[in-house]
C-alpha atoms as a PDB file:
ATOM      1  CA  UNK A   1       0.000   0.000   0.000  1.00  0.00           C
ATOM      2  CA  UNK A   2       1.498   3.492  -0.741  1.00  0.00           C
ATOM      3  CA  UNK A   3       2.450   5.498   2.073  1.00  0.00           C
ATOM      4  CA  UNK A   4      -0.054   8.590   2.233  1.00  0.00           C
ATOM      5  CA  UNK A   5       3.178  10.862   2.265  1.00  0.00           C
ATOM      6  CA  UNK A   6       4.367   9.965  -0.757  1.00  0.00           C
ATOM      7  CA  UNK A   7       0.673  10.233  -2.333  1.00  0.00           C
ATOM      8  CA  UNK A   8       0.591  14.035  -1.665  1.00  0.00           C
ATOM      9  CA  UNK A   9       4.204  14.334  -2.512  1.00  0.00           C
ATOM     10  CA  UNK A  10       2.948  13.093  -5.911  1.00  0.00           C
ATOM     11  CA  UNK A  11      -0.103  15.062  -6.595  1.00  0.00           C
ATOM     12  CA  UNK A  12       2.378  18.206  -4.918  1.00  0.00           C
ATOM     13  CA  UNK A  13       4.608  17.469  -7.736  1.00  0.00           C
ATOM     14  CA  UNK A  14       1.872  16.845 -10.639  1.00  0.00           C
ATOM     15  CA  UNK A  15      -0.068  20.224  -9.289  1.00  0.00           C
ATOM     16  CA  UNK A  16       3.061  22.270  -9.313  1.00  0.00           C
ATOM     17  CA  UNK A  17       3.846  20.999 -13.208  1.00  0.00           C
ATOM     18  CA  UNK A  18       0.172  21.828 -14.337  1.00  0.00           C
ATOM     19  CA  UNK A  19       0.715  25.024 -12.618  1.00  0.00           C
ATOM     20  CA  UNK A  20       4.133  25.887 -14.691  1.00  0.00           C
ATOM     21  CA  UNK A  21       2.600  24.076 -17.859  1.00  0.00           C
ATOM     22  CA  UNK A  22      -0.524  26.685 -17.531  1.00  0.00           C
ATOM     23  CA  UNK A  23       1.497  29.385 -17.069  1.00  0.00           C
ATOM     24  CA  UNK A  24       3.671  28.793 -19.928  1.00  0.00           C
ATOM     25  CA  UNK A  25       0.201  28.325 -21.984  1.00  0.00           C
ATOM     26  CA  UNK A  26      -0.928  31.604 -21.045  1.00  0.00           C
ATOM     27  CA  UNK A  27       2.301  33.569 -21.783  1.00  0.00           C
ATOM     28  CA  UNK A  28       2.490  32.065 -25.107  1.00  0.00           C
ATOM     29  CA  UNK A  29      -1.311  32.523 -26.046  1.00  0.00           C
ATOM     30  CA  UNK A  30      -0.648  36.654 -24.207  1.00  0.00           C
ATOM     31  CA  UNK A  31       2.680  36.747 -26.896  1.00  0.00           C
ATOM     32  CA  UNK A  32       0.325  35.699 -29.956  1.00  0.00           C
ATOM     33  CA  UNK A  33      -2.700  37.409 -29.002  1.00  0.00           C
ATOM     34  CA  UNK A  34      -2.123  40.834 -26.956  1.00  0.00           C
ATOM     35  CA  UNK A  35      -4.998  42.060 -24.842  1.00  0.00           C
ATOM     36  CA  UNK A  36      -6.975  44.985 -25.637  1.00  0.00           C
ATOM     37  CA  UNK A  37      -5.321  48.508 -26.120  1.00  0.00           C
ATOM     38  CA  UNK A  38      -5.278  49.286 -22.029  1.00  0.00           C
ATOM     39  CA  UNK A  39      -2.798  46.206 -21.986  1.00  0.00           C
ATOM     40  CA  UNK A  40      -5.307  44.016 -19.768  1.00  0.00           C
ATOM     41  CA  UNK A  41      -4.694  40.296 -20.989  1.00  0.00           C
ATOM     42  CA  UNK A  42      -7.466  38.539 -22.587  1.00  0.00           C
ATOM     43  CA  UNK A  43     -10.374  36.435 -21.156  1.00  0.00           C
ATOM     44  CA  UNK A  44      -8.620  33.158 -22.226  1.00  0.00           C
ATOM     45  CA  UNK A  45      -5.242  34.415 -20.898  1.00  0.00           C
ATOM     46  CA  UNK A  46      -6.720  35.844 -17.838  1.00  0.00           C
ATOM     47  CA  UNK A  47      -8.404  32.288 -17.398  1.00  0.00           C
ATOM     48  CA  UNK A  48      -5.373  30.053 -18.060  1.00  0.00           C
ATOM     49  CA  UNK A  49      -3.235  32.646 -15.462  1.00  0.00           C
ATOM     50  CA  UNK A  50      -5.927  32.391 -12.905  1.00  0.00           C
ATOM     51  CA  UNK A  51      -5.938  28.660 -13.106  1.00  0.00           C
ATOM     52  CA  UNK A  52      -1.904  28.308 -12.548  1.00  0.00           C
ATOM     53  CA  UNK A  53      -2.559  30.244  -9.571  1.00  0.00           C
ATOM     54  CA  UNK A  54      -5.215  28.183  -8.347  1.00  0.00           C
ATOM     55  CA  UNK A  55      -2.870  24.436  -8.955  1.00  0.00           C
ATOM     56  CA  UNK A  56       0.012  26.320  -7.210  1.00  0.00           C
ATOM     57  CA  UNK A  57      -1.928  27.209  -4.173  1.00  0.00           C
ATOM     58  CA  UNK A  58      -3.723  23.686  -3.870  1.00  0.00           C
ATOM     59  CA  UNK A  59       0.071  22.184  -4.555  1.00  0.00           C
ATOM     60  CA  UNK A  60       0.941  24.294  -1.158  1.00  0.00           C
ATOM     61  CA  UNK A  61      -1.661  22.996   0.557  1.00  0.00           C
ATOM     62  CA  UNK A  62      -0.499  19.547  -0.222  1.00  0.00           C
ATOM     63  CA  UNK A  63       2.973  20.602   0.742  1.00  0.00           C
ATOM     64  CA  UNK A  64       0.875  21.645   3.913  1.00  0.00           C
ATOM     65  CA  UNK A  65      -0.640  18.155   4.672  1.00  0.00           C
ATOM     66  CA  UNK A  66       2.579  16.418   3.924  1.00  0.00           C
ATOM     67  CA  UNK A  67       4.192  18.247   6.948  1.00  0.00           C
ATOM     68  CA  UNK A  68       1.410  17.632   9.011  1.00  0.00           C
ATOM     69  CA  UNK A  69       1.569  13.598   7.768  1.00  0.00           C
ATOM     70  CA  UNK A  70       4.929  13.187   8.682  1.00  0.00           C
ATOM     71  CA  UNK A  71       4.098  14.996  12.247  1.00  0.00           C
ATOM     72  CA  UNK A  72       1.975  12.776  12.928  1.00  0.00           C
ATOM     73  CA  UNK A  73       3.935   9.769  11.918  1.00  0.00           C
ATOM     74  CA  UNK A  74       6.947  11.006  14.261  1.00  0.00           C
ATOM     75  CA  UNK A  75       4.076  11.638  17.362  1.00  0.00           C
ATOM     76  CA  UNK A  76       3.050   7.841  16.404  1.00  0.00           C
ATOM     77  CA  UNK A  77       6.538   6.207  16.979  1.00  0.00           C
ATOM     78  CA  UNK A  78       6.583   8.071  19.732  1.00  0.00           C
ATOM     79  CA  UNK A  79       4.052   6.877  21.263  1.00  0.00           C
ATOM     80  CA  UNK A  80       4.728   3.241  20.722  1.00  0.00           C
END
């Protein structure tokens, strides 16, 4: 059975990816399709930018829960 540590570590790593991969998709679609003349990106930029934002702050909150995993694997050995 995996280790529940190594499951977040995975989706940590997979999130933060998506997140870069998104972001890089955004920047290109930004250089081949500038916003409008105020220099505000465009709807599907804007979307793809929010959405690399959103992976990279659930892929902290995994880094989050991993801490808190391998706290409470350290209080268990402790306690046996």
């Amino acid at each position: 059975m995996i280790d529940i540590a190594q499951l977040i570590s995975t989706t940590t790593i997979s999130l933060n990816e998506l997140s870069k991969q998104t972001t890089a998709l955004g920047t290109g679609l930004q250089n081949a399709a500038p916003g409008n003349k105020n220099g505000n990106p465009s709807n599907s930029v804007q979307y793809l930018l929010d959405i690399s934002d959103a992976l990279a702050d659930i892929a902290k909150k995994c880094e989050e829960l991993t801490l808190l995993s391998m706290q409470y694997r350290d209080t268990q050995k402790n306690h046996d």
